[in-house]
Protein backbone atom coordinates (compact mmCIF):
# COMPACT_ATOMS: atom_id res chain seq x y z
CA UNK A 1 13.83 12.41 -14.50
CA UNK A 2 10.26 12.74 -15.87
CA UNK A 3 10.36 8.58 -15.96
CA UNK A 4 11.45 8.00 -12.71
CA UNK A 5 8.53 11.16 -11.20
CA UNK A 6 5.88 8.33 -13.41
CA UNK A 7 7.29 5.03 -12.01
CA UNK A 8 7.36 6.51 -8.61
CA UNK A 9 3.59 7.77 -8.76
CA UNK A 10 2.83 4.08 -10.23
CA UNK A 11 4.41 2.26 -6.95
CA UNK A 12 2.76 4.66 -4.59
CA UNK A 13 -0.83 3.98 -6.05
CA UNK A 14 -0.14 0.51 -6.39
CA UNK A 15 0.89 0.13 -2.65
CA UNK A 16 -1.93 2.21 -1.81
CA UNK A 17 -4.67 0.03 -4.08
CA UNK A 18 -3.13 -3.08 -2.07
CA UNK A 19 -3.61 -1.77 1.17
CA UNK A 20 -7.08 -0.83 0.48
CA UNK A 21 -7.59 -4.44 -0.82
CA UNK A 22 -6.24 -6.01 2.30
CA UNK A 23 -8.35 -3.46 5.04
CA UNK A 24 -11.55 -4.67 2.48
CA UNK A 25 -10.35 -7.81 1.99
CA UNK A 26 -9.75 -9.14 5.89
CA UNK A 27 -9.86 -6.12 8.17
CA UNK A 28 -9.45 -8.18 11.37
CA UNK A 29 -6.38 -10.14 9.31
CA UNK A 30 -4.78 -7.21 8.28
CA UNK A 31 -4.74 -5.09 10.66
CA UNK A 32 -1.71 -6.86 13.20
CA UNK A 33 -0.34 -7.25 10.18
CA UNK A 34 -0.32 -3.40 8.72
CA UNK A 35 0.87 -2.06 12.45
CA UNK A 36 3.88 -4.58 12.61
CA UNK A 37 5.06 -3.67 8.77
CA UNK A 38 7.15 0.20 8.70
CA UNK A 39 5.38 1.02 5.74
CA UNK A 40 1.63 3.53 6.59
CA UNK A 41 -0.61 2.62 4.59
């Protein structure tokens, strides 16, 4: 249980650092790209 709370904590920042990276990255790029994907980052 307590490894499954720690990977779970890992993927969310590590989605979260990647969208951050993309909006930095190419804001005009990313952003059709963020609204057409499910996932809010």
């Amino acid at each position: 249980m307590i490894v499954f709370v720690f990977v779970f904590k890992y993927l969310l920042v590590s989605v979260s650092v990647l969208c951050v990276i993309l909006l930095f990255k190419e804001p005009s790029a990313s952003g059709p790209s963020i609204s057409s994907t499910p996932r809010k980052c």
